[in-house]
Protein backbone atom coordinates (compact mmCIF):
# COMPACT_ATOMS: atom_id res chain seq x y z
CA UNK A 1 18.02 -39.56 -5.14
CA UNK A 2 17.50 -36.42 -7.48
CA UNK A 3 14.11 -35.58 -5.94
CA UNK A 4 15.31 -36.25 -2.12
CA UNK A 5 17.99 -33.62 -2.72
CA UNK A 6 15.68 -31.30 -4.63
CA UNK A 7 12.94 -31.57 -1.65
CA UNK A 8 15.76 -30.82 0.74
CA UNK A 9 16.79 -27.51 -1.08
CA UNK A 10 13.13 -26.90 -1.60
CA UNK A 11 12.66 -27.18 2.65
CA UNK A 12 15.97 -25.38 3.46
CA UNK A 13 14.46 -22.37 1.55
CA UNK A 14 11.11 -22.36 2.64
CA UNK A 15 12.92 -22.69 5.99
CA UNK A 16 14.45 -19.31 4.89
CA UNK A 17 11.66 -17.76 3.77
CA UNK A 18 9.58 -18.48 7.30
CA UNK A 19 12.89 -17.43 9.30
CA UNK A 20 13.22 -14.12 7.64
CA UNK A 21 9.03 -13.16 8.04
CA UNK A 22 9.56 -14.05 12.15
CA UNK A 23 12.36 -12.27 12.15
CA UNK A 24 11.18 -9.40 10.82
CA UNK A 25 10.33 -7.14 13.91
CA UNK A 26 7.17 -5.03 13.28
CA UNK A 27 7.91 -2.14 15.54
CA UNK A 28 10.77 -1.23 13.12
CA UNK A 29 10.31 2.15 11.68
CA UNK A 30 9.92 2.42 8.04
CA UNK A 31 8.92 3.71 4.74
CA UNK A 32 5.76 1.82 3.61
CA UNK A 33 4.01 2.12 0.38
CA UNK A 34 0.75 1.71 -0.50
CA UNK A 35 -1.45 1.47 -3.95
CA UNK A 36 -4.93 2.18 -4.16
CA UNK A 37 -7.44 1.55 -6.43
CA UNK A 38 -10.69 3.88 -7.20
CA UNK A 39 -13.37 1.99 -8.58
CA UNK A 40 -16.20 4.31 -9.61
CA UNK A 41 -19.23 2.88 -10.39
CA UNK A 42 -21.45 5.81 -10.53
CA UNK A 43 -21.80 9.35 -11.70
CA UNK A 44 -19.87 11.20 -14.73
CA UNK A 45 -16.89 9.61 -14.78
CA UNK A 46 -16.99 5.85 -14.27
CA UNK A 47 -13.71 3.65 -14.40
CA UNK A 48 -10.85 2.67 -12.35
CA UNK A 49 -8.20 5.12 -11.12
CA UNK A 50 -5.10 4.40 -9.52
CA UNK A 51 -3.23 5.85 -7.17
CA UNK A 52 -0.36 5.66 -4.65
CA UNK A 53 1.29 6.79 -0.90
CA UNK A 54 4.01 6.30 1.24
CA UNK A 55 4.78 7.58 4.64
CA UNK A 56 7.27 7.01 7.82
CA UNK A 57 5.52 4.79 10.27
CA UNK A 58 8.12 5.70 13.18
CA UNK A 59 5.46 7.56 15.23
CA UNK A 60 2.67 4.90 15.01
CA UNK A 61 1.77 3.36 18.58
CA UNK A 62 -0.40 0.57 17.15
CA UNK A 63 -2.53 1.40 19.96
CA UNK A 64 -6.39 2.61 19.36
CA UNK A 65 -7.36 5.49 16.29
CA UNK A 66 -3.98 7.60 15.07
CA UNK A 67 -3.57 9.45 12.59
CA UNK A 68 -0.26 10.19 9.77
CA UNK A 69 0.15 13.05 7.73
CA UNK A 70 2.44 15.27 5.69
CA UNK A 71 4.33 16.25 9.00
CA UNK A 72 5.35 12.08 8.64
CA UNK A 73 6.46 12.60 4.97
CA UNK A 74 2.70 11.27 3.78
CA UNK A 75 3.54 11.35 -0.05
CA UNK A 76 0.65 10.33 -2.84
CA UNK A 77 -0.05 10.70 -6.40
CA UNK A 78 -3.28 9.69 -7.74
CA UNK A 79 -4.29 9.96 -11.24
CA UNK A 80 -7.55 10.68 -11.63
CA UNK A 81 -9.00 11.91 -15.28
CA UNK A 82 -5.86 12.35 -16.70
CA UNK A 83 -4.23 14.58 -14.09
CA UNK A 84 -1.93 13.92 -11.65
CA UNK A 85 -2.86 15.13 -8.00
CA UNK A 86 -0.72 14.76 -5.57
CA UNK A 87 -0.96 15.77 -1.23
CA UNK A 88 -0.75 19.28 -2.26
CA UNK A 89 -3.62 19.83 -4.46
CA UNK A 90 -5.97 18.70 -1.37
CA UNK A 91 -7.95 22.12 -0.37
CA UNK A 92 -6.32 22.32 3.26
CA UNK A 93 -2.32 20.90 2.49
CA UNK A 94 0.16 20.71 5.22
CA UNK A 95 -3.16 19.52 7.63
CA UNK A 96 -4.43 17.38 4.94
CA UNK A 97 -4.28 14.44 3.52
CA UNK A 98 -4.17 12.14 6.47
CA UNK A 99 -4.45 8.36 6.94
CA UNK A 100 -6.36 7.02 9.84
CA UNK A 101 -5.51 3.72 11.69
CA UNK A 102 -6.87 1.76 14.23
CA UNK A 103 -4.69 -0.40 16.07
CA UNK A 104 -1.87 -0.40 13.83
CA UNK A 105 -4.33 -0.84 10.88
CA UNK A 106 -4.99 1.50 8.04
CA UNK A 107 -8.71 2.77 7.93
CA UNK A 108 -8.16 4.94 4.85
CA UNK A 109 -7.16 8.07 3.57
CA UNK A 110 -8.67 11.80 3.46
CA UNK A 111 -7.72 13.77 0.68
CA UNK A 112 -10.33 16.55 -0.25
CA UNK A 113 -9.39 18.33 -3.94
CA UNK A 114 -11.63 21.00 -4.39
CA UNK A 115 -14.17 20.71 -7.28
CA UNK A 116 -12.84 17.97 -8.19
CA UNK A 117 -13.41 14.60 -5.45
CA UNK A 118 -12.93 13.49 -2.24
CA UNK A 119 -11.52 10.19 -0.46
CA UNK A 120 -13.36 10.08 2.34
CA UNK A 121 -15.36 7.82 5.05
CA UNK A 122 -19.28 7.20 4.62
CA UNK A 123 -19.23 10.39 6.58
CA UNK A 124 -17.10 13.32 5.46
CA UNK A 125 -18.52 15.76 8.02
CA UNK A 126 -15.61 13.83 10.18
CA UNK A 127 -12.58 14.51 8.00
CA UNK A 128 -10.53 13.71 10.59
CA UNK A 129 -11.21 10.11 9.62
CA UNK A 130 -10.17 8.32 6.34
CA UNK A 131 -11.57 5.83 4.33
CA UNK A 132 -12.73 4.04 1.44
CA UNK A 133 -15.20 5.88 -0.47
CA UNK A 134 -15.08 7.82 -3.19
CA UNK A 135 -16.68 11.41 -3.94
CA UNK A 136 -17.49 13.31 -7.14
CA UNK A 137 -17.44 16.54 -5.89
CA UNK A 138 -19.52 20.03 -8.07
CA UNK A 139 -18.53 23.76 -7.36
CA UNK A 140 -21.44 24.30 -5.05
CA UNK A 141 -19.78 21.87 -2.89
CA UNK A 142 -22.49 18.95 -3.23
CA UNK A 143 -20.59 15.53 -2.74
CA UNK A 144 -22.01 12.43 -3.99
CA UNK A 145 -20.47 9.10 -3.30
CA UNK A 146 -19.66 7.42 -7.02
CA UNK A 147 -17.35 4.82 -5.62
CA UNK A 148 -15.34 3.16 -3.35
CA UNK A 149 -11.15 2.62 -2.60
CA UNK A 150 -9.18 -0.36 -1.73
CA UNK A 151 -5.92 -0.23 -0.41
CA UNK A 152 -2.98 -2.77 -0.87
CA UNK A 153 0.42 -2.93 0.94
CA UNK A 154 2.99 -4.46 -1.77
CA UNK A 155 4.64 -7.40 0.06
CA UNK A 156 8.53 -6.76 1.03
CA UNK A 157 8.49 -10.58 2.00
CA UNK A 158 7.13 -11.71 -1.75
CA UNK A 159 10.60 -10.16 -3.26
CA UNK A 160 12.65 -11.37 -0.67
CA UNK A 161 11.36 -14.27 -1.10
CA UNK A 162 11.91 -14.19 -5.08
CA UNK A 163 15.44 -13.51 -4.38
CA UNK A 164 15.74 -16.56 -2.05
CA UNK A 165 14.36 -18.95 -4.83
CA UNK A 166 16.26 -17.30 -7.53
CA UNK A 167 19.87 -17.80 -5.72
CA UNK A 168 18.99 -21.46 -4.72
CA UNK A 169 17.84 -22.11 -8.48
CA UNK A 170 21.23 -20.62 -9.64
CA UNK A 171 23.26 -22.56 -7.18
CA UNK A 172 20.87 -26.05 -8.28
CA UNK A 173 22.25 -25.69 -11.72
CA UNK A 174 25.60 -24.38 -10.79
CA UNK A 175 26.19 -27.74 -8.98
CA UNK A 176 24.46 -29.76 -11.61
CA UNK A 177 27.14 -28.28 -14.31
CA UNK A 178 29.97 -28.62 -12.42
CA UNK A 179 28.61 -32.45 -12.23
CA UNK A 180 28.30 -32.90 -16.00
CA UNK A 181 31.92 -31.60 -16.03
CA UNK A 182 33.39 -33.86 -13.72
């Protein structure tokens, strides 16, 4: 009888769960936050650098290649060596660093620090296109591609659904002490 009422509360907050991601209407604006990841595998300085963005998805269409900047509150730090950078080291701020989507779905960033590297797409004579690859870049300019990026979207849903399993677990045992009690 235990287990029935445990795989009932189990169901009713799964049930939850799957109501609130339906529910959830995707042409809401918001503020979404990214990580990224630089994994360089090549060149001077090898490792992994990490990195981070948020921006205001309000004036996304979802339809064909768009593009968001600092003008949509396009926010990143990246630490990379030791230093922080952030979307006003790159060499042309307030028109740079962009993120390019296509259909709704993030292509990658461009974000060009000068001497220093590049974020770029396999080809950065089209800056107006992000991506995932990394640059080292020298003071004559020379870029050389020591890397690639990977982007991931933390999951709003994960912690809501957390909190969902939490509160039923604290109600479970609230009702199983006020049992023993009685």
């Amino acid at each position: 009888m235990k287990s029935a009422k445990n795989l009932v509360v189990a169901t009713i907050a799964t049930a939850i769960s799957l109501i609130t991601i339906t529910a959830a209407k995707p042409t809401q604006a918001a503020i979404i936050n990214y990580k990224f990841k630089v994994n360089a595998t090549s060149g001077d300085n090898p490792g992994r650098y990490f990195g981070s963005f948020r921006y205001d998805d309000s004036s996304l269409t979802k339809t064909g290649l768009e593009t968001i900047g600092v003008e949509n509150g396009l926010a990143l730090n990246f630490n990379y060596l030791g230093k922080n950078y952030t979307q006003k080291d790159d060499f042309d701020f307030d028109a740079f660093p962009i993120l390019t989507f296509n259909n709704g779905t993030l292509q990658g960033l461009s974000y060009f620090v000068a001497d220093k590297f590049a974020i770029a797409s396999e080809n950065l004579n089209n800056p107006d296109v992000g991506g995932n690859r990394f640059y080292s870049l020298n003071q004559s300019v020379n870029a050389t591609e020591v890397g690639t990026v990977s982007y991931q979207v933390p999951e709003p849903l994960t912690v809501g659904g957390t909190a969902i399993a939490t509160l039923m677990g604290l109600w479970m045992k609230r009702k199983k002490a006020t049992k023993l009690a009685a």
